[in-house]
N, C-alpha and C. Protein backbone atom coordinates (compact mmCIF):
# COMPACT_ATOMS: atom_id res chain seq x y z
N UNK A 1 118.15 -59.45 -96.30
CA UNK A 1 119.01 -58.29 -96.36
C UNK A 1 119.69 -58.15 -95.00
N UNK A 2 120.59 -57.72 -95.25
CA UNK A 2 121.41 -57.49 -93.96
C UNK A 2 120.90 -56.57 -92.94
N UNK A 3 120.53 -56.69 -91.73
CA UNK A 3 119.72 -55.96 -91.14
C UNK A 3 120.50 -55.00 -90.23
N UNK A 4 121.43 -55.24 -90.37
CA UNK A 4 122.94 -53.70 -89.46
C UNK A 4 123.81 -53.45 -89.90
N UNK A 5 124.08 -52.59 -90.37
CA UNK A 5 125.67 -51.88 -90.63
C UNK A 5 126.09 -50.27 -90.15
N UNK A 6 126.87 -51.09 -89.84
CA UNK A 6 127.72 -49.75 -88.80
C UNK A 6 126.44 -49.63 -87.78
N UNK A 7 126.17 -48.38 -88.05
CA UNK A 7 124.77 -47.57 -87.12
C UNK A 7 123.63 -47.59 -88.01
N UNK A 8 122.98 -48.03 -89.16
CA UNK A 8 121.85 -48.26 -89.74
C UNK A 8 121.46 -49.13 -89.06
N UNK A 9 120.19 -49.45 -88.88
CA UNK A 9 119.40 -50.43 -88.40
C UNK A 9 118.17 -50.50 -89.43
N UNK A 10 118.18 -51.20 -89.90
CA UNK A 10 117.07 -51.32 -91.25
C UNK A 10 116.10 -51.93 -90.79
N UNK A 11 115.97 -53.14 -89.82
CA UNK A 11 114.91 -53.94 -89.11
C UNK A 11 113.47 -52.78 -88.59
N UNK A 12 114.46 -51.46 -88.32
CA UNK A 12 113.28 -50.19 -87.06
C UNK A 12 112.50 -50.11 -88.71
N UNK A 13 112.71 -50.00 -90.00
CA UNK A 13 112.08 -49.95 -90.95
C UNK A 13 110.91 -50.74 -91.46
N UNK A 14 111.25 -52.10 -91.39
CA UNK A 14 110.77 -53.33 -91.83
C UNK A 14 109.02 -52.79 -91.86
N UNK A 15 108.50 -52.10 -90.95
CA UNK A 15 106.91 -52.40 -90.62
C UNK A 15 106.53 -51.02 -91.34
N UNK A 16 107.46 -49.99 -91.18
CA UNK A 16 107.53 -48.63 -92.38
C UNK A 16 107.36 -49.02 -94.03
N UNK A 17 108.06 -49.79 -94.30
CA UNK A 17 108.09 -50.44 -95.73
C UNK A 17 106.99 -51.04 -96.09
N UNK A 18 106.46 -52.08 -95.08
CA UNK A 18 105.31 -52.98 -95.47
C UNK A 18 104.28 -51.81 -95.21
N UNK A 19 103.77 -51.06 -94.53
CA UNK A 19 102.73 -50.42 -94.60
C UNK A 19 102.80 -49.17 -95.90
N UNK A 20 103.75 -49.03 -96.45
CA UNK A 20 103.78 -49.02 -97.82
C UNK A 20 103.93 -49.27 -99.36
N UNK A 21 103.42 -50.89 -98.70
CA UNK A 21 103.47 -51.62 -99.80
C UNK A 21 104.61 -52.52 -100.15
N UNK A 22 105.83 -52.18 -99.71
CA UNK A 22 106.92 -52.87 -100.33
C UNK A 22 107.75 -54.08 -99.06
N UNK A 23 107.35 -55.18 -99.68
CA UNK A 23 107.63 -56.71 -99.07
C UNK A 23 108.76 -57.31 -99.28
N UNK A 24 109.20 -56.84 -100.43
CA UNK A 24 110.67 -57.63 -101.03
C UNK A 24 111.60 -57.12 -101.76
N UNK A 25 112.65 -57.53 -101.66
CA UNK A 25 114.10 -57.17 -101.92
C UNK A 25 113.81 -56.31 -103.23
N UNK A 26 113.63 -56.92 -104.26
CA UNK A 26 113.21 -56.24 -105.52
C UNK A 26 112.89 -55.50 -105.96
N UNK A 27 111.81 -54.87 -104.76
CA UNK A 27 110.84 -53.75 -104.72
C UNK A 27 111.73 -52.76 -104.13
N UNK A 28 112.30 -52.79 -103.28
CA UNK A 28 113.91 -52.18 -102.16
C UNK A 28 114.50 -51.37 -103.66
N UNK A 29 115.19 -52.73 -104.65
CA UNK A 29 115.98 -52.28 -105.61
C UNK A 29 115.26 -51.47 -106.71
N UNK A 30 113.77 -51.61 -106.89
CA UNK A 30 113.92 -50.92 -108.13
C UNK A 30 113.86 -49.70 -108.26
N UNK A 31 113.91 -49.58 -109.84
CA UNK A 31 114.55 -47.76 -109.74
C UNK A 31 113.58 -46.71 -109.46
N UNK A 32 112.17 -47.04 -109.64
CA UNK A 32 111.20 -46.17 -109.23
C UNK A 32 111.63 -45.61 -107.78
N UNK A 33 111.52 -46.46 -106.85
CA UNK A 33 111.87 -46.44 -105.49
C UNK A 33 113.43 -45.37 -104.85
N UNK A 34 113.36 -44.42 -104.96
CA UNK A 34 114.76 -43.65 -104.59
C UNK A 34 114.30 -43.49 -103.48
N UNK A 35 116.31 -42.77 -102.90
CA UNK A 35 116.69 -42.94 -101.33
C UNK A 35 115.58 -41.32 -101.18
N UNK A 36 115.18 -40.68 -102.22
CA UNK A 36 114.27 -39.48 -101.83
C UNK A 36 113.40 -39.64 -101.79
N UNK A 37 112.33 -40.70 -102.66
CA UNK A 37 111.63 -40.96 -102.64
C UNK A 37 110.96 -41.75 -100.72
N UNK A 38 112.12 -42.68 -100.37
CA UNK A 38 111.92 -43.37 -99.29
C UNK A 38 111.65 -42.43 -98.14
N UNK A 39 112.06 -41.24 -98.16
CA UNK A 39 112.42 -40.04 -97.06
C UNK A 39 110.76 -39.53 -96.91
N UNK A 40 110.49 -39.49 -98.01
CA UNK A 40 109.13 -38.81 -98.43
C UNK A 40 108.03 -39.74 -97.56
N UNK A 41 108.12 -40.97 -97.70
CA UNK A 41 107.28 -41.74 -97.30
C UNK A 41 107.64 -43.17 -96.29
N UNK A 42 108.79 -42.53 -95.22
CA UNK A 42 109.09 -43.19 -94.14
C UNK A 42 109.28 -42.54 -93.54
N UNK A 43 108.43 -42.07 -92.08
CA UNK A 43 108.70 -41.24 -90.92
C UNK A 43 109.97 -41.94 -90.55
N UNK A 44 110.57 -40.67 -90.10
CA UNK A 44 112.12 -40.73 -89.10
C UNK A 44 113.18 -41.27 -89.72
N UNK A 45 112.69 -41.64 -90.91
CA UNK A 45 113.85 -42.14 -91.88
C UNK A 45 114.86 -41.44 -92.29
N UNK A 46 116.18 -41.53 -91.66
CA UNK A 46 117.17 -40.71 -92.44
C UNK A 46 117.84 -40.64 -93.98
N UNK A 47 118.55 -39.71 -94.80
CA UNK A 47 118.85 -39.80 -95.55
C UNK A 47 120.03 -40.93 -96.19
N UNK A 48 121.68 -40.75 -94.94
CA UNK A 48 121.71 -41.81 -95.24
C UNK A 48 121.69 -43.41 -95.04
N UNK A 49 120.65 -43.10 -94.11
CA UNK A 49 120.32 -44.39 -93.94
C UNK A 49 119.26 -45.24 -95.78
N UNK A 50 118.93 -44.34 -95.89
CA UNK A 50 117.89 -44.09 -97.21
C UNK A 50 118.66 -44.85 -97.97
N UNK A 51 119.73 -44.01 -98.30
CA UNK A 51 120.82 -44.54 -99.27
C UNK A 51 121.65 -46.10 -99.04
N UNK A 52 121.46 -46.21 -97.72
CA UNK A 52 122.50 -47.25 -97.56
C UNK A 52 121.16 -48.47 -97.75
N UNK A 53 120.33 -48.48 -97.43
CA UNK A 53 119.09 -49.77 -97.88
C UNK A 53 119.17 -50.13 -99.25
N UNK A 54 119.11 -48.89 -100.20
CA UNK A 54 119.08 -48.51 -101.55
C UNK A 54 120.19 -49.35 -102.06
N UNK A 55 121.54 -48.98 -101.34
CA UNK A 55 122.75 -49.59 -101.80
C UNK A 55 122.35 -50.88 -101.60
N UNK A 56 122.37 -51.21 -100.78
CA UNK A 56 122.63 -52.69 -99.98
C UNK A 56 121.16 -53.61 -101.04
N UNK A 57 120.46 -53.48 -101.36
CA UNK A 57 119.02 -54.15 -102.12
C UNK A 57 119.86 -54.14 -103.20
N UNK A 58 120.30 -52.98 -103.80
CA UNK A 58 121.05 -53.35 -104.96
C UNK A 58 122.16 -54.54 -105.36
N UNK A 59 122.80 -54.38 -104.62
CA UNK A 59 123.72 -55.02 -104.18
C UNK A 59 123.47 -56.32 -104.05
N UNK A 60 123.02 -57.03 -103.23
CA UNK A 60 122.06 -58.15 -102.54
C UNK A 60 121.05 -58.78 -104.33
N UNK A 61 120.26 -57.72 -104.90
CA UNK A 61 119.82 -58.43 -106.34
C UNK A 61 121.08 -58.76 -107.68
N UNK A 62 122.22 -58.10 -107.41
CA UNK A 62 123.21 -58.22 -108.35
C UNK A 62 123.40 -59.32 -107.77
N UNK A 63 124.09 -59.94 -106.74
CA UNK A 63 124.64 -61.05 -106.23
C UNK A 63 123.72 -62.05 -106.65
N UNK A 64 122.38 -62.15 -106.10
CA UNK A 64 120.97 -63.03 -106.56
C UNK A 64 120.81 -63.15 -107.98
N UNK A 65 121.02 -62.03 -108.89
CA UNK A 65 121.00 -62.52 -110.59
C UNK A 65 122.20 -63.09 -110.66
N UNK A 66 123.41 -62.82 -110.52
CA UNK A 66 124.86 -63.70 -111.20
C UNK A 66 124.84 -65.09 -110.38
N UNK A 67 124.07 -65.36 -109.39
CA UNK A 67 123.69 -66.90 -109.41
C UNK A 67 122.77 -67.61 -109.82
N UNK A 68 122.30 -66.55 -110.55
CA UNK A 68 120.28 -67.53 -111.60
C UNK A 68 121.20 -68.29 -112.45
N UNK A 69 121.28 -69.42 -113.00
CA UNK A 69 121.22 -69.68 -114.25
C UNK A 69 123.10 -70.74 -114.17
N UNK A 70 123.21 -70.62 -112.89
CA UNK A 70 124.78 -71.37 -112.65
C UNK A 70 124.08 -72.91 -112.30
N UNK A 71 124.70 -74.04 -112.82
CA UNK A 71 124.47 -75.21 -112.23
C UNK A 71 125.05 -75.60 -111.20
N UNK A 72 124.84 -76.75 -110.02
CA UNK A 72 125.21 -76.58 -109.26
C UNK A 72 126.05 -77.90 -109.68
N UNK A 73 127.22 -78.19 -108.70
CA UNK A 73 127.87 -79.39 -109.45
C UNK A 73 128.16 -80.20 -108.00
């Protein structure tokens, strides 16, 4: 995942996430997981920073499924 945009820094997260369980992109995207939910259970975590991880995982697994299943030539 892209680890900067603009002024997010998602990397200061990385060790916030894993000590709650979540390791991978997938887990980022799914829908259980909201940008309120993340607030709840990441100190210092801003809102939209919340949102912009949320976006960006999404984003990042759409791109990753519309290349499953392409041959390569």
């Amino acid at each position: 995942m892209t680890t900067e945009s603009g002024h997010h820094h998602f990397t200061d997260y990385t060790d916030s996430f894993n000590d709650q369980g979540y390791y991978r992109l997938d887990e980022l995207g799914d829908e259980s997981l909201t940008a309120e939910h993340m607030l709840e259970i990441i100190d210092n975590l801003k809102e939209g920073t919340a949102r912009v991880i949320k976006k960006k995982a999404l984003e990042k697994l759409q791109r990753i499924r519309k290349g499953k299943g392409k041959s390569k030539k």
